[in-house]
C-alpha atoms as a PDB file:
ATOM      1  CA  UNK A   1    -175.274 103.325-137.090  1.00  0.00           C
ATOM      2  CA  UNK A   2    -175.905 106.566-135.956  1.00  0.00           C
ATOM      3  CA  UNK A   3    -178.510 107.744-133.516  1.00  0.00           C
ATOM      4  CA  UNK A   4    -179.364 110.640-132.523  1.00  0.00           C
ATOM      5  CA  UNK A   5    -180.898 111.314-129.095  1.00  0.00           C
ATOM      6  CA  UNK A   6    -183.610 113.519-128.456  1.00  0.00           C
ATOM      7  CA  UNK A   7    -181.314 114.986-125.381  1.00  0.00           C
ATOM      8  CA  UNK A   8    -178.287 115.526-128.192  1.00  0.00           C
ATOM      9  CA  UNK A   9    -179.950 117.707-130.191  1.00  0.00           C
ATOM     10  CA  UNK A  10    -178.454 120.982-130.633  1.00  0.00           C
ATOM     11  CA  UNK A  11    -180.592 124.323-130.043  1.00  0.00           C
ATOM     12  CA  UNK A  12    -179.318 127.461-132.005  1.00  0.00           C
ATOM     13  CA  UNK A  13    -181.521 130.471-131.048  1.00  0.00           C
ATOM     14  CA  UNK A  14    -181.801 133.505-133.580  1.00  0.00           C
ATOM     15  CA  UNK A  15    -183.866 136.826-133.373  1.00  0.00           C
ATOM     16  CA  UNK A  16    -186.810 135.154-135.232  1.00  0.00           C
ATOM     17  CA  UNK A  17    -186.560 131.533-134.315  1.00  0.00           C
ATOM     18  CA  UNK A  18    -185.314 128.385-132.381  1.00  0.00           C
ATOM     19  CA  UNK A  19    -184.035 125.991-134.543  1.00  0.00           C
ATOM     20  CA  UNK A  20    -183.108 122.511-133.141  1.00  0.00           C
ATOM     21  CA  UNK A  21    -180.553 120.117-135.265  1.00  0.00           C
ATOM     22  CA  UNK A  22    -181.758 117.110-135.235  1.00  0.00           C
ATOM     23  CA  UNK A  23    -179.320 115.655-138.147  1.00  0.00           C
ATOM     24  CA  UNK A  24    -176.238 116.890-139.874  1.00  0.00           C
ATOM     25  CA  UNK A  25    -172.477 116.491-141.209  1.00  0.00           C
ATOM     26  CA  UNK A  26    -171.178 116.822-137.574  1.00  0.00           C
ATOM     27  CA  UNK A  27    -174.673 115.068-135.760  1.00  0.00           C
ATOM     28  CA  UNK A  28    -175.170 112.192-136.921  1.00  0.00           C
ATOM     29  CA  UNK A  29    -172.577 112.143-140.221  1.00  0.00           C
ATOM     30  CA  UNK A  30    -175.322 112.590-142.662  1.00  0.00           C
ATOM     31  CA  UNK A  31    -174.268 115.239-145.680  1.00  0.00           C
ATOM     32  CA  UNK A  32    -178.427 116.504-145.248  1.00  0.00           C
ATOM     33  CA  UNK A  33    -179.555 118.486-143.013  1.00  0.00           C
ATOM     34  CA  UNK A  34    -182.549 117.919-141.014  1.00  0.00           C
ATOM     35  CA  UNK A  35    -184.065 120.763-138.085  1.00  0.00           C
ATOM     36  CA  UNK A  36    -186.790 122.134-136.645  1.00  0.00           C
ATOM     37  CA  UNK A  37    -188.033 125.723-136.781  1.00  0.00           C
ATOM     38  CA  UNK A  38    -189.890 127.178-133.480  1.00  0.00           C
ATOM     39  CA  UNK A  39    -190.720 130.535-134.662  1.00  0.00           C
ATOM     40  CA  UNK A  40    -192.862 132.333-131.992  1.00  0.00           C
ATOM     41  CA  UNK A  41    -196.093 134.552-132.559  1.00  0.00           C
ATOM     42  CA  UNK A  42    -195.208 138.035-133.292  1.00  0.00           C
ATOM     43  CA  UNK A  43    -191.637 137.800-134.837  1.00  0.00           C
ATOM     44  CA  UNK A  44    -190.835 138.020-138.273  1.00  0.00           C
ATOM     45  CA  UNK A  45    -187.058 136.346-140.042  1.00  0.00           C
ATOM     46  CA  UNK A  46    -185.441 138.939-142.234  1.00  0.00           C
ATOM     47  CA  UNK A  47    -185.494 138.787-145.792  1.00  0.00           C
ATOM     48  CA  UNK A  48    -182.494 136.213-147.120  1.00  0.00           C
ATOM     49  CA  UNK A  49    -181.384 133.821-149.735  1.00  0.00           C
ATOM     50  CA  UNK A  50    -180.266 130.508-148.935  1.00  0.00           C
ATOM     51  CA  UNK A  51    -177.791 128.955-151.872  1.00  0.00           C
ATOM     52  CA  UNK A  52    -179.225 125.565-151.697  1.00  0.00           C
ATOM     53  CA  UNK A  53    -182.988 123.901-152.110  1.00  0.00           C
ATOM     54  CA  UNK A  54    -185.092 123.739-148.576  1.00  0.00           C
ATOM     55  CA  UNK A  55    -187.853 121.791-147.859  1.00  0.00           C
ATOM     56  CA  UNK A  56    -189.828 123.298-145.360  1.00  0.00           C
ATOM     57  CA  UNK A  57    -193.195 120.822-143.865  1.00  0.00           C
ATOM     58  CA  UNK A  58    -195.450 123.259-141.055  1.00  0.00           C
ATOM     59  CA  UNK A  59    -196.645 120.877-138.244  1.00  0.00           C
ATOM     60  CA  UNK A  60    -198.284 123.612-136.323  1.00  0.00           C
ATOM     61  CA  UNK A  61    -199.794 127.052-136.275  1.00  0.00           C
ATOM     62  CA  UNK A  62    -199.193 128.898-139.972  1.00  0.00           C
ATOM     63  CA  UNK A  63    -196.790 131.573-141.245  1.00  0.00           C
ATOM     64  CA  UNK A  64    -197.248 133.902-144.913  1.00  0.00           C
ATOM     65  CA  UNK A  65    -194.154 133.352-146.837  1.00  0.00           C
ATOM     66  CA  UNK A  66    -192.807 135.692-149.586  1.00  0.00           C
ATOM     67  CA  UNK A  67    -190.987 133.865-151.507  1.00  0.00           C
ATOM     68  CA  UNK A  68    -189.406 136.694-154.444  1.00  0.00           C
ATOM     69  CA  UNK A  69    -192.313 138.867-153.722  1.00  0.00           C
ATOM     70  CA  UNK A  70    -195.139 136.132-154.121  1.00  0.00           C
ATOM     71  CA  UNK A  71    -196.911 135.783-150.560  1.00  0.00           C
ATOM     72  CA  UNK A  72    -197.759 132.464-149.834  1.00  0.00           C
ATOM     73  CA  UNK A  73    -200.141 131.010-146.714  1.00  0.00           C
ATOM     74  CA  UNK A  74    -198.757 128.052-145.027  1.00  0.00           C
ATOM     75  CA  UNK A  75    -200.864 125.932-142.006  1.00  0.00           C
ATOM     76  CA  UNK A  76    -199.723 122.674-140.702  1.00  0.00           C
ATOM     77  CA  UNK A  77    -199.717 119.541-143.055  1.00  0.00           C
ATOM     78  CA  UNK A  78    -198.395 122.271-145.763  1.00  0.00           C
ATOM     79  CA  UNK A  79    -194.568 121.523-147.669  1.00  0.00           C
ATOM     80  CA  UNK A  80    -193.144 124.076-149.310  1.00  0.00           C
ATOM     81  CA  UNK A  81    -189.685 124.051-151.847  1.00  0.00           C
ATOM     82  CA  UNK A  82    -188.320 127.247-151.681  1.00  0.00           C
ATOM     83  CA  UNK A  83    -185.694 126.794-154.481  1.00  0.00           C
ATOM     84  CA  UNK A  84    -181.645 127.841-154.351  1.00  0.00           C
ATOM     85  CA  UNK A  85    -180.786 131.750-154.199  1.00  0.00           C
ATOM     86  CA  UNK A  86    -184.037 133.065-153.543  1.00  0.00           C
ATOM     87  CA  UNK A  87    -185.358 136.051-151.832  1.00  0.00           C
ATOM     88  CA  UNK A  88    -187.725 134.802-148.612  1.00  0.00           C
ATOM     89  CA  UNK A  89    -189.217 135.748-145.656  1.00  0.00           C
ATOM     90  CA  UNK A  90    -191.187 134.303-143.233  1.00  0.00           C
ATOM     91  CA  UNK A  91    -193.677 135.813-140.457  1.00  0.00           C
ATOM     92  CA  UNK A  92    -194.916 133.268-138.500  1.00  0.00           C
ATOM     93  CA  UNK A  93    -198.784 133.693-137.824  1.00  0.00           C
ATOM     94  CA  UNK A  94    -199.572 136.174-135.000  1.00  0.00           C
ATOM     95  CA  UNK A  95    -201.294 134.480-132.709  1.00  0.00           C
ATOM     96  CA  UNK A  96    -199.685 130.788-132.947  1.00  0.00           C
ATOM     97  CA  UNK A  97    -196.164 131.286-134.377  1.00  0.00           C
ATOM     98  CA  UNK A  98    -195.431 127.771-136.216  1.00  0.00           C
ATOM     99  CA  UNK A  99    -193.363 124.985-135.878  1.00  0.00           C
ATOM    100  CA  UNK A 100    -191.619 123.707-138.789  1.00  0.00           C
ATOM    101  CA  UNK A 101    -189.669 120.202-139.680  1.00  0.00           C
ATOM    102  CA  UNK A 102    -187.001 121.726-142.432  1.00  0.00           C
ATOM    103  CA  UNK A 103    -184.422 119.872-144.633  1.00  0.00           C
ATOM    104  CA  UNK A 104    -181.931 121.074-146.910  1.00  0.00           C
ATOM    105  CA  UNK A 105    -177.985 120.564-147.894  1.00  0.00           C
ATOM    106  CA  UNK A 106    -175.095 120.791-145.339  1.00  0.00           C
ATOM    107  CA  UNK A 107    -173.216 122.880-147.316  1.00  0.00           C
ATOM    108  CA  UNK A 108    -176.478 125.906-147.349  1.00  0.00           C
ATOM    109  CA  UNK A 109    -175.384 129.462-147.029  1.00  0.00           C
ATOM    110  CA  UNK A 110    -177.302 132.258-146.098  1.00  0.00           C
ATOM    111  CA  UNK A 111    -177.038 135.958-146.276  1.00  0.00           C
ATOM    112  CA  UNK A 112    -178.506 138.927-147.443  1.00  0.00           C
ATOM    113  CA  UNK A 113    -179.780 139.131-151.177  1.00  0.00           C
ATOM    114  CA  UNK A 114    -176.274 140.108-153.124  1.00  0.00           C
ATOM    115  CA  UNK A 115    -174.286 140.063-150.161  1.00  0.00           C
ATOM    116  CA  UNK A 116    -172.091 138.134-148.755  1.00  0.00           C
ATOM    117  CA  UNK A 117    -172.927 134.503-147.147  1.00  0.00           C
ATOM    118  CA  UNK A 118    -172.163 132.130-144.095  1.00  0.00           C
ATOM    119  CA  UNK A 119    -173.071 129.093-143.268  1.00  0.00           C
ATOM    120  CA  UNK A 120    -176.209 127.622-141.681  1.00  0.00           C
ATOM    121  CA  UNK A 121    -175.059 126.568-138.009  1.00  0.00           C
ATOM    122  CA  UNK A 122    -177.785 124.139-137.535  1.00  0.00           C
ATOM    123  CA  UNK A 123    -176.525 122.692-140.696  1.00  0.00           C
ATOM    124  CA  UNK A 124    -173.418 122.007-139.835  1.00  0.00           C
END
C-alpha cells in the first residue's frame, strides 16, 4: 500500500506557481494525478491547453479564470472542470494569491494553444 509522506512530496516551481505532487504514476503508482497549486498574489499563468480533463477545488484566497474567453470568479470551497484542449488562464487574486488542490490524468500535456506539448512534471 502506498503512502505518501508529507516530507516526500515533490515541489516543482514555475513562473506563476508552486505546485507540490502529492500523488502520481512515479509517487505513489497511481495512473491520477493529484497536486497542489500555490499561486502567489500578483502573478498571472500564461494562457495554455492541457489535453486531458482537470479538476481544480480553491481552498484559499480566489483567482478569475478564462476559460476560452469566458472569465470565471473562483473563492475557496469553489471546483471547477476545465475540460480537455482548452484555452485557460488563471490570475490568482491580487491581494491573496490562492491555493488550489488539482487532479487530472498522468498522461496531461500542456503547451501553447496549437503548438506543440510536454508533459506535466508534477504529473508524472
Amino acid at each position: 500500500m502506498p503512502v505518501i509522506r508529507a516530507t516526500d512530496a515533490r515541489r516543482t516551481e514555475t513562473p506563476a506557481a508552486v505546485m507540490t505532487t502529492l500523488v502520481s504514476p512515479s509517487q505513489g503508482e497511481s495512473a491520477q494525478a493529484l497536486w497542489r497549486v500555490e499561486a502567489a498574489p500578483g502573478t498571472a499563468g500564461p494562457v495554455h491547453v492541457i489535453t486531458r480533463d482537470q479538476v481544480w477545488t480553491f481552498l484559499t484566497g480566489a483567482a478569475v479564470v478564462d476559460i476560452a474567453g469566458e472569465k470565471v470568479e473562483l473563492a475557496a470551497g469553489d471546483t471547477l472542470v476545465i475540460p480537455a484542449d482548452v484555452p485557460r488562464q488563471m490570475t490568482p487574486d491580487a491581494d491573496t494569491g490562492f491555493t488550489a488542490i488539482c487532479m487530472g490524468s498522468a498522461e496531461s500535456r500542456a503547451g501553447a494553444p496549437g503548438g506543440d506539448t510536454i508533459p506535466l512534471p508534477w504529473a508524472q
